[in-house]
C-alpha atoms as a PDB file:
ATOM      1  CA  UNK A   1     -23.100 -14.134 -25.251  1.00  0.00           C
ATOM      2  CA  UNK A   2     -23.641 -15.884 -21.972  1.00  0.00           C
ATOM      3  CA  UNK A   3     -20.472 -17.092 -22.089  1.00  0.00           C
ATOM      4  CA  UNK A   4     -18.898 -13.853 -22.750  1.00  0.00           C
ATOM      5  CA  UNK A   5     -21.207 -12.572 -19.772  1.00  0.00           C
ATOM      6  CA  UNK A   6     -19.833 -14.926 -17.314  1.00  0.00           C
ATOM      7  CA  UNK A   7     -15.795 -14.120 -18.090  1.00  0.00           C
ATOM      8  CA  UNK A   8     -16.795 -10.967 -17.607  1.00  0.00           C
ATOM      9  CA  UNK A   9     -18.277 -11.273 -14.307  1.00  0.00           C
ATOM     10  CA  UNK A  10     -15.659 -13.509 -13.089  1.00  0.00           C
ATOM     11  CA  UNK A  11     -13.197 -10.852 -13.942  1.00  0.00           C
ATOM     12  CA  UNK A  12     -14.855  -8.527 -12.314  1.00  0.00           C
ATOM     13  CA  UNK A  13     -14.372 -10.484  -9.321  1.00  0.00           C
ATOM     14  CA  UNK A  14     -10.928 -11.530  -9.102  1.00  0.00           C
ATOM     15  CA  UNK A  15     -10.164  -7.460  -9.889  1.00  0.00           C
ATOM     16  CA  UNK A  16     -12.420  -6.561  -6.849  1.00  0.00           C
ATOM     17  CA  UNK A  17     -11.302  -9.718  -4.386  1.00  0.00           C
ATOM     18  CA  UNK A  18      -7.021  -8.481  -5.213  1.00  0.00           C
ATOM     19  CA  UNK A  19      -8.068  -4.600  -4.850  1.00  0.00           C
ATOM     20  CA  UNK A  20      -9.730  -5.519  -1.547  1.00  0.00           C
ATOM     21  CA  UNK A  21      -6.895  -7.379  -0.044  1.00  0.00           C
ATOM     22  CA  UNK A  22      -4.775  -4.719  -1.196  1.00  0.00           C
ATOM     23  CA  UNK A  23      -6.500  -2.123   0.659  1.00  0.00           C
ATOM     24  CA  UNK A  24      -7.026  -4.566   3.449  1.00  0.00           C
ATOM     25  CA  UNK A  25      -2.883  -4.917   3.667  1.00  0.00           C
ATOM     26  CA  UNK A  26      -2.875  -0.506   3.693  1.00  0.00           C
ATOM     27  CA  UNK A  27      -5.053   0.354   6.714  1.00  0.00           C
ATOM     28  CA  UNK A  28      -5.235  -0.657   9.934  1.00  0.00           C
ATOM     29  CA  UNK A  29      -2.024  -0.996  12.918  1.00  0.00           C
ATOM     30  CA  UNK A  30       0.290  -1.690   9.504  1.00  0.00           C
ATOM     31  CA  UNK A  31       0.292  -1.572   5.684  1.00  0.00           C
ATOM     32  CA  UNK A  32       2.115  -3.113   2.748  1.00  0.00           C
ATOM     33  CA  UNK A  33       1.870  -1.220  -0.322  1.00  0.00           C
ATOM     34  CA  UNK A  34       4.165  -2.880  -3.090  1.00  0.00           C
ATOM     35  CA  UNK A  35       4.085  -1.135  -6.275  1.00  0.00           C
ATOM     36  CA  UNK A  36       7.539  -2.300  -7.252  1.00  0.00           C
ATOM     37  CA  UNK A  37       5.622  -5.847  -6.971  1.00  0.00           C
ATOM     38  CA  UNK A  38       9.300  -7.060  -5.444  1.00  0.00           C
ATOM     39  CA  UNK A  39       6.925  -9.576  -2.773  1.00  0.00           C
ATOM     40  CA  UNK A  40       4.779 -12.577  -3.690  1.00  0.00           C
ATOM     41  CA  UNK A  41       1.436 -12.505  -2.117  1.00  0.00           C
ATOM     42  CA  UNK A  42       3.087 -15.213   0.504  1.00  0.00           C
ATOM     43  CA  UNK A  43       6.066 -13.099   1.601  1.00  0.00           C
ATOM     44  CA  UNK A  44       3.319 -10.112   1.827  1.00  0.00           C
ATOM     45  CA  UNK A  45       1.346 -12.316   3.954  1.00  0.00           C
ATOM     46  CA  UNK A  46       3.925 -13.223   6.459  1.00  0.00           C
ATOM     47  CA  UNK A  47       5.805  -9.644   6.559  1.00  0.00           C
ATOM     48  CA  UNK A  48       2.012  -8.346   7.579  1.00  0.00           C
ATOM     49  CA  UNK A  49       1.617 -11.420   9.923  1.00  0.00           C
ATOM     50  CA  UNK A  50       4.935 -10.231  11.792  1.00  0.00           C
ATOM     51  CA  UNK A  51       3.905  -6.262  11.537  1.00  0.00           C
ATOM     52  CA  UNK A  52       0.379  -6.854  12.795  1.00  0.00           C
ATOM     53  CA  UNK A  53       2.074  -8.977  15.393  1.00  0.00           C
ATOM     54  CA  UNK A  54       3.855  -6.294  16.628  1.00  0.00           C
ATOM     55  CA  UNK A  55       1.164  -3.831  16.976  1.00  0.00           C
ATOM     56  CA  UNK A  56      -1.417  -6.365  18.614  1.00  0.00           C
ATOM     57  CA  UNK A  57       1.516  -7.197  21.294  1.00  0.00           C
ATOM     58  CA  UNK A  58       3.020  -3.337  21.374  1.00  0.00           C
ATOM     59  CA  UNK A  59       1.428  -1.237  19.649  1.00  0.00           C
ATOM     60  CA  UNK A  60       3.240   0.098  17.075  1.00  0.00           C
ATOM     61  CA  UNK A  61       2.799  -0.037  13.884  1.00  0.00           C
ATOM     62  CA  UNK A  62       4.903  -0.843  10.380  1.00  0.00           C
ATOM     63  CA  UNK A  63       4.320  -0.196   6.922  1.00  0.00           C
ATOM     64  CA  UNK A  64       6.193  -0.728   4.313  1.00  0.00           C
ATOM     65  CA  UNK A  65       6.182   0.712   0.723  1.00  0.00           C
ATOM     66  CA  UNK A  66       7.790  -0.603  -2.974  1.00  0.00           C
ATOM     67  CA  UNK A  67       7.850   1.752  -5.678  1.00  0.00           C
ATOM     68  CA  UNK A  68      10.041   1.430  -8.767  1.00  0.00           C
ATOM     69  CA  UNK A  69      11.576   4.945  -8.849  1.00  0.00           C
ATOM     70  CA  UNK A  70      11.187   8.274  -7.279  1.00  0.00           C
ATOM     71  CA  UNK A  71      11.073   9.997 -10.780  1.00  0.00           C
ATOM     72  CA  UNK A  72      13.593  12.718  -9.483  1.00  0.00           C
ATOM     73  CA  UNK A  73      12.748  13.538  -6.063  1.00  0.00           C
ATOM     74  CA  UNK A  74      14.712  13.200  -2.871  1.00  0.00           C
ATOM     75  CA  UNK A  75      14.036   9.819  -0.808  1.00  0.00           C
ATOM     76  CA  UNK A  76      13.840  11.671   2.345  1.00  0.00           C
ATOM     77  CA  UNK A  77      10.963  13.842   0.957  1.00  0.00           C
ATOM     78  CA  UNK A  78       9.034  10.968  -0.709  1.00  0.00           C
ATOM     79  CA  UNK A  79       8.990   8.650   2.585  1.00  0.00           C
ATOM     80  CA  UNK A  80       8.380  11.952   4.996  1.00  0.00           C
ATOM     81  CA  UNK A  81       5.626  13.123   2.592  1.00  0.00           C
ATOM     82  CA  UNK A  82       4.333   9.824   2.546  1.00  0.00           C
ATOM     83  CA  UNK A  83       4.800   8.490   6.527  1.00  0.00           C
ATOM     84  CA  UNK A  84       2.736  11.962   6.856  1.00  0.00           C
ATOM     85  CA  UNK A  85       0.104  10.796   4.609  1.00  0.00           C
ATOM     86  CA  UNK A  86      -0.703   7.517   5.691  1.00  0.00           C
ATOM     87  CA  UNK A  87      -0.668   8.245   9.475  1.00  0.00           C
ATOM     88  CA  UNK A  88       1.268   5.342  10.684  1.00  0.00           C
ATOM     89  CA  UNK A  89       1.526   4.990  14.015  1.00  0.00           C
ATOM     90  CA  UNK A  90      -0.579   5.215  17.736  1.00  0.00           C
ATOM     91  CA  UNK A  91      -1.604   8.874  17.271  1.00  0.00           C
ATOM     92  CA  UNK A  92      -0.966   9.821  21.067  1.00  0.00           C
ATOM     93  CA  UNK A  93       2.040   8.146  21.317  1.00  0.00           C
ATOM     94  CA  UNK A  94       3.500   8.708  17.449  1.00  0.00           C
ATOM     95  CA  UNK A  95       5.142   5.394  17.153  1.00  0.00           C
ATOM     96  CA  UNK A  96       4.932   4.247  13.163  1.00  0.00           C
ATOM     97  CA  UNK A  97       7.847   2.932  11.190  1.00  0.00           C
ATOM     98  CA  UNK A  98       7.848   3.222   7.207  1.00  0.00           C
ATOM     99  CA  UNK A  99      10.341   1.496   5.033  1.00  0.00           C
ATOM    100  CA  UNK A 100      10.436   2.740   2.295  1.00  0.00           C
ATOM    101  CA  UNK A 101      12.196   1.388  -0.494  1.00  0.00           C
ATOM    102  CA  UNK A 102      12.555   2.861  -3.868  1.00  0.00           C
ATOM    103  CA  UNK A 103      13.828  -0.014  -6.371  1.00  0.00           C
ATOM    104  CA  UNK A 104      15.456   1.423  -9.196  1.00  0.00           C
ATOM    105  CA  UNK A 105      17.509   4.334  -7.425  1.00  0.00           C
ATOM    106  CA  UNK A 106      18.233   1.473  -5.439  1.00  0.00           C
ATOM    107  CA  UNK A 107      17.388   3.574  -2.215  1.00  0.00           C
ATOM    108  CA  UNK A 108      15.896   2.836   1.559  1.00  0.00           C
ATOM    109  CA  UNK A 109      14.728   4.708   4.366  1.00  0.00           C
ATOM    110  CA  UNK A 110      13.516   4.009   7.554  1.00  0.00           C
ATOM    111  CA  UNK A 111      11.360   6.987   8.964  1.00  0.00           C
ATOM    112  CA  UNK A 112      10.660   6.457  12.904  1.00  0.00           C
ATOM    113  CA  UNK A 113       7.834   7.999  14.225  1.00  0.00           C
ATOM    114  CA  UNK A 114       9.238  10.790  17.841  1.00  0.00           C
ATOM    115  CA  UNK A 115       7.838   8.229  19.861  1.00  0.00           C
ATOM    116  CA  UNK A 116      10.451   5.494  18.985  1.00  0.00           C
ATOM    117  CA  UNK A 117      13.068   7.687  18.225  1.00  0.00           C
ATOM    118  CA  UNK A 118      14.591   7.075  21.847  1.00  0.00           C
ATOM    119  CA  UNK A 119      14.525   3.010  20.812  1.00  0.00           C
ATOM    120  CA  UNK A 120      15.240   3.239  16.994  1.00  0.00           C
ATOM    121  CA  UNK A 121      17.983   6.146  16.479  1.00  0.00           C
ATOM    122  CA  UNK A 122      18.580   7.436  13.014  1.00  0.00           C
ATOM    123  CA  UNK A 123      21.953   5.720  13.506  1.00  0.00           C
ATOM    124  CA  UNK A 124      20.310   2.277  14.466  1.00  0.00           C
ATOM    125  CA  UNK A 125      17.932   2.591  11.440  1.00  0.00           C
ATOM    126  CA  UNK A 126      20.604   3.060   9.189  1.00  0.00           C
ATOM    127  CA  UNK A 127      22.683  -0.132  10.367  1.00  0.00           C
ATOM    128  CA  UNK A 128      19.676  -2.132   9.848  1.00  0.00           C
ATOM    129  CA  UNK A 129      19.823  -0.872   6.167  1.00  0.00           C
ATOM    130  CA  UNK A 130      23.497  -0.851   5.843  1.00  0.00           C
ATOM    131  CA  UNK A 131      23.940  -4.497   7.903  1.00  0.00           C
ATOM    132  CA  UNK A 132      20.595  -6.569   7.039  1.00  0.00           C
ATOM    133  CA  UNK A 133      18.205  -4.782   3.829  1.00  0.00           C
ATOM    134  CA  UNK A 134      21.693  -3.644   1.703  1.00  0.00           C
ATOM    135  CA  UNK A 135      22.682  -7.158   1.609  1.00  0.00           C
ATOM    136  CA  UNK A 136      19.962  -8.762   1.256  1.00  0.00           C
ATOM    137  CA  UNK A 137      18.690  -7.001  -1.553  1.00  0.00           C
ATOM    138  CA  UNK A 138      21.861  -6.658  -3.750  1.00  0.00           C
ATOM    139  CA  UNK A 139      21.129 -10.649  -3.829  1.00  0.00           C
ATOM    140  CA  UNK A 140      17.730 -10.186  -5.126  1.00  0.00           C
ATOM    141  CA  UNK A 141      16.078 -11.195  -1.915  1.00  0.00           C
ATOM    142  CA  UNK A 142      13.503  -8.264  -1.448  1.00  0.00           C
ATOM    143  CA  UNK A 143      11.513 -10.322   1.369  1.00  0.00           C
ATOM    144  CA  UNK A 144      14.832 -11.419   3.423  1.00  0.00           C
ATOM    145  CA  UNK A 145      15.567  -7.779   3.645  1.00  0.00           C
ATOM    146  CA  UNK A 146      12.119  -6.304   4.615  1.00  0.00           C
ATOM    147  CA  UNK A 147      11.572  -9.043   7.008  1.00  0.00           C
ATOM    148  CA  UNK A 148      15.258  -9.300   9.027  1.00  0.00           C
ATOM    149  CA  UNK A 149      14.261  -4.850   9.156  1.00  0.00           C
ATOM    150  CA  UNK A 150      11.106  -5.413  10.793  1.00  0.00           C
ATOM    151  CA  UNK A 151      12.184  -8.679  13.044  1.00  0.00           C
ATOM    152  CA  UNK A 152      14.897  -6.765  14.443  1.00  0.00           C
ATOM    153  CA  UNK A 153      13.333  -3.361  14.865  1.00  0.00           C
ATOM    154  CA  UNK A 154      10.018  -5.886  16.696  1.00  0.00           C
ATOM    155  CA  UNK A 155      12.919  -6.897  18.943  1.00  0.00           C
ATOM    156  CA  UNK A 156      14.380  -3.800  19.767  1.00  0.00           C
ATOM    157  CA  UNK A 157      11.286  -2.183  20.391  1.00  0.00           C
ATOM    158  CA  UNK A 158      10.320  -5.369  22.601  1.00  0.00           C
ATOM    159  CA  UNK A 159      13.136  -4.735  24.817  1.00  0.00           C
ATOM    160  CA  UNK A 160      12.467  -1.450  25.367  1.00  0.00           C
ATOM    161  CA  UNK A 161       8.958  -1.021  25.008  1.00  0.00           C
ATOM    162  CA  UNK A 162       8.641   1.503  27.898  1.00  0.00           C
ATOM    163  CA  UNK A 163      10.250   4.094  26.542  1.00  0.00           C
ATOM    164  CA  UNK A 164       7.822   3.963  23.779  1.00  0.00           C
ATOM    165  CA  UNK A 165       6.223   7.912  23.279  1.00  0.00           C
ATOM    166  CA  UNK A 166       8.564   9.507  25.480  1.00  0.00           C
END
């Protein structure tokens, strides 16, 4: 019985200690919510190291969420509906990015927040998926896509940050 008592308890928690990182990795100035599970815990680690890099330097923030399909709806109304929901971004100067990236349709946007829009155009967002995720991914390498998307969208913000929120 005691023995019983004690794998229960450690269960317990290892559940709590991975729910707690997870929602650790989801709030604050970026969030990586990977539902597809397409990201070891390493390659989540580092693509949060380089997103909560950005917004400590800059100020805006990145999140990024996996799911495995969008069970018949459009992507552009999933990742609106959800960059709406989790508030990314400096609220006075609207500057959040979500990729989103729905695995089995085998479909990614990138939804920039007004105040980046005059840094990351729709058309510059979509190179980055066309030029650097697409590739990447059709290869199988989730985390060389995600992190070339938010290295080079760092950089461009970076070189521009003054025109952030305007």
């Amino acid at each position: 019985m005691k023995q019983v008592l004690f794998t229960l308890i450690i269960a317990v928690v290892v559940f709590v200690s991975c729910e707690s990182k997870k929602s650790l990795t989801a709030t604050g100035s970026g969030s990586i919510l990977d539902s597809a599970n397409i990201l070891t815990e390493r390659e989540e680690d580092s693509l949060f190291f380089l997103i909560q890099e950005l917004s400590n330097h800059t100020g805006p923030q990145v999140a990024i969420v996996t799911i495995d399909t969008l069970r018949g709806e459009k992507m552009e109304d999933y990742s609106l509906r959800t960059a709406e929901k989790m508030r990314i971004g400096r609220k006075t100067f609207d500057d959040g990015i979500l990729i989103t990236v729905a695995v089995k349709n085998k479909q990614m946007r990138i939804e920039v927040g007004r105040g980046l829009e005059k840094i990351i155009k729709d058309e510059v967002a979509n190179k980055i998926i066309i030029f650097d995720i697409a590739p990447r991914f059709k290869t199988g390498d989730f985390f060389g896509g995600l992190r070339i998307a938010v290295v080079k969208m760092t950089t461009l913000i970076e070189n521009d940050k003054k025109l952030i929120g305007n």
